[in-house]
Protein backbone atom coordinates (compact mmCIF):
# COMPACT_ATOMS: atom_id res chain seq x y z
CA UNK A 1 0.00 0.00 0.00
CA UNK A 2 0.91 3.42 0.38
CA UNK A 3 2.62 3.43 3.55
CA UNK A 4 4.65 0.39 2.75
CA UNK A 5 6.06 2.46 -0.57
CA UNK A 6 6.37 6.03 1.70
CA UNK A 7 8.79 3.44 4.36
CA UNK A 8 10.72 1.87 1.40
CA UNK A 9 11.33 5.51 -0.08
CA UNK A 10 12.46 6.68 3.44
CA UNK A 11 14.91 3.69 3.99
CA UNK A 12 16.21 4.00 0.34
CA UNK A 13 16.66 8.03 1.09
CA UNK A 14 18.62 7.12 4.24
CA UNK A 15 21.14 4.82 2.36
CA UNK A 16 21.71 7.13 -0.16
CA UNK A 17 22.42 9.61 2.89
CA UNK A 18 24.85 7.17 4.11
CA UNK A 19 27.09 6.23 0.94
CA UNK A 20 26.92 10.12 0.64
CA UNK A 21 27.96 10.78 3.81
CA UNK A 22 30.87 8.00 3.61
CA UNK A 23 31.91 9.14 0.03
CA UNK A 24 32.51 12.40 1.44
CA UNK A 25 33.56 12.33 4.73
CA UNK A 26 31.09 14.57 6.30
CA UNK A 27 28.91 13.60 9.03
CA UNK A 28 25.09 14.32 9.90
CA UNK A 29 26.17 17.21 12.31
CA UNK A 30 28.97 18.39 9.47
CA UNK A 31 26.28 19.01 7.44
CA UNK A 32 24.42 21.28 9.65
CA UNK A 33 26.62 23.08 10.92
CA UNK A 34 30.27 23.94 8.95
CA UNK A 35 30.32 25.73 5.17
CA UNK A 36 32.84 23.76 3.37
CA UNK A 37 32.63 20.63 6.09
CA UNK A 38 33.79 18.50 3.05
CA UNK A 39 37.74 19.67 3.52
CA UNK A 40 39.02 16.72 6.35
CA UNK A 41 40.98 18.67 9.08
CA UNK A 42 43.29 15.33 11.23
CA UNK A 43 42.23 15.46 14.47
CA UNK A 44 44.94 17.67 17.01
CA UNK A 45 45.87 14.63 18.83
CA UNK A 46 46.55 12.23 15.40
CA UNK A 47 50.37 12.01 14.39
CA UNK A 48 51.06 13.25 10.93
CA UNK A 49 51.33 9.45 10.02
CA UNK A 50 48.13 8.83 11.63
CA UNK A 51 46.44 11.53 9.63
CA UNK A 52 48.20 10.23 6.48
CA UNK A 53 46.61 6.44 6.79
CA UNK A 54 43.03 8.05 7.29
CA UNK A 55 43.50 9.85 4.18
CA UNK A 56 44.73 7.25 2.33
CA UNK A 57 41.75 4.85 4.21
CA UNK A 58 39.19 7.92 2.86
CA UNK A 59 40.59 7.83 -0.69
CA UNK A 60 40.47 4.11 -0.90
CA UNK A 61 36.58 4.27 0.57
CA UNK A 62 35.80 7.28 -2.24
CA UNK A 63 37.79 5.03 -5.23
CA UNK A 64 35.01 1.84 -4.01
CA UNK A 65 31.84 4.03 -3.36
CA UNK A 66 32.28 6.17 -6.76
CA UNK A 67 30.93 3.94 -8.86
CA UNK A 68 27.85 4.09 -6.51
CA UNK A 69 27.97 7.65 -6.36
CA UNK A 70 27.33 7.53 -9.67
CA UNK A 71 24.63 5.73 -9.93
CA UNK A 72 22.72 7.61 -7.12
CA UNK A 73 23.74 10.63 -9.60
CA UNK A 74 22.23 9.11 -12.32
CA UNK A 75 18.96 8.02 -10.60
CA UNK A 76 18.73 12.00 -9.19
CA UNK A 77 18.97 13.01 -12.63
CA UNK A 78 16.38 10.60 -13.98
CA UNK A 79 13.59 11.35 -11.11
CA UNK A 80 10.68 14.21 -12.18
CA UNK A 81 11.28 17.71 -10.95
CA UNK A 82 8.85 17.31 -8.09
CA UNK A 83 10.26 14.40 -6.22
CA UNK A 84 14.31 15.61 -6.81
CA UNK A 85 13.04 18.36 -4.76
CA UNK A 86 11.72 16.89 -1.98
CA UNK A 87 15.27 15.04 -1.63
CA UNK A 88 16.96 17.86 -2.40
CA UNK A 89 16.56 19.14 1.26
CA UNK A 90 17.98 16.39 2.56
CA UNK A 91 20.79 15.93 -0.03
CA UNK A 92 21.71 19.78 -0.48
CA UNK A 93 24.91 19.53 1.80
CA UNK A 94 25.93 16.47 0.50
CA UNK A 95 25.74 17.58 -3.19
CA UNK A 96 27.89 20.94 -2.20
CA UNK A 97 30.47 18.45 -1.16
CA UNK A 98 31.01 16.82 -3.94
CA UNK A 99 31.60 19.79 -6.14
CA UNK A 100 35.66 19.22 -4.89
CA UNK A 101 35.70 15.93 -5.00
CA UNK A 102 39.05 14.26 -7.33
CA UNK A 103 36.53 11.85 -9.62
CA UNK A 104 36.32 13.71 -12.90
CA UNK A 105 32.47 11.66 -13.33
CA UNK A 106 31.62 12.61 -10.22
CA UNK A 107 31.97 16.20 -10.41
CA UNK A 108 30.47 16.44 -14.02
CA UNK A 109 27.30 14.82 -12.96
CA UNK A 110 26.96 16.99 -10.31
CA UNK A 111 27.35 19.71 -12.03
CA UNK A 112 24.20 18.40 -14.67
CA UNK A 113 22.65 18.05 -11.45
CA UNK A 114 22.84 21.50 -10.49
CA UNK A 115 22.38 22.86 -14.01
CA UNK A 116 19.17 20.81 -14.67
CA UNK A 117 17.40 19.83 -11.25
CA UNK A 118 19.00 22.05 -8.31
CA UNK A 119 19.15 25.18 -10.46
CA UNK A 120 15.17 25.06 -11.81
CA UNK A 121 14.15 23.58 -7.93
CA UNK A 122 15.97 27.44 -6.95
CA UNK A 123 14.36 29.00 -9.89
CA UNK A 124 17.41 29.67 -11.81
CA UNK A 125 17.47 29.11 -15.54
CA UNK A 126 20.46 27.49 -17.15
CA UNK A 127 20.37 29.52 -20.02
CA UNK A 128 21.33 32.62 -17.88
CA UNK A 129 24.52 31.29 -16.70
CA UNK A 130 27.93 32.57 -18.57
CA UNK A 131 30.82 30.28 -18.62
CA UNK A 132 34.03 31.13 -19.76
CA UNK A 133 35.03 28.95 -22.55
CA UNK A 134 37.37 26.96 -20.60
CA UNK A 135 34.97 26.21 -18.37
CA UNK A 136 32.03 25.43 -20.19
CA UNK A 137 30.51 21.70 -18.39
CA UNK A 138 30.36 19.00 -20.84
């Protein structure tokens, strides 16, 4: 029934969340409450060798998950204007964060993503933009 689909949507929205949240590092309380939460700052008490096996742990995570990542892209892309913005609350933060991730894919599906869902969802027409032509997405 309905309810059964509404619980199946909310489950699949929280795994999407959480290979998100894995693929870039930031956490549920990142999200709320640091601009820029993506950029992974080694704890004060970590040696520099500590920090540099996390990193290398993080990059090894991103190089499994992006492949996912991409396909939660894709699916984004694919869903009608209505329901990408009812997820877009949710998956606003996480999407910012992947503007600076290193997977070439990565960032040029999320920046369809903002050109064709997150920029119409804030009223903002593609069209309008200017792009230098050394920077024009593919």
């Amino acid at each position: 029934g309905e309810a059964g689909a509404g619980d199946v949507e909310g489950r699949l929205l929280e795994r999407i969340v959480e290979v998100l949240q894995k693929f870039t590092g930031l956490s549920a309380q990142d999200q709320r409450s640091q601009p820029g939460a993506g950029v992974l700052v080694p704890e004060a008490q970590q040696t520099p060798a500590q920090a540099q096996a996390e990193g290398a742990q993080r990059e090894q995570i991103r190089y499994v998950l992006a492949p996912t990542v991409l396909a939660i892209l894709e699916g984004l892309m694919g869903l009608p204007q209505p329901a990408f913005e009812k997820l877009l609350v949710r998956l606003y933060a996480l999407l910012c964060s992947l503007i600076e991730c290193n997977d070439g894919r990565v960032r040029g599906m999320v920046t369809a993503l903002f050109l064709h869902k997150i920029g119409p969802a804030l009223r903002v027409s593609p069209e309008g933009l200017q792009f230098p032509e050394s920077e024009t997405p593919a």
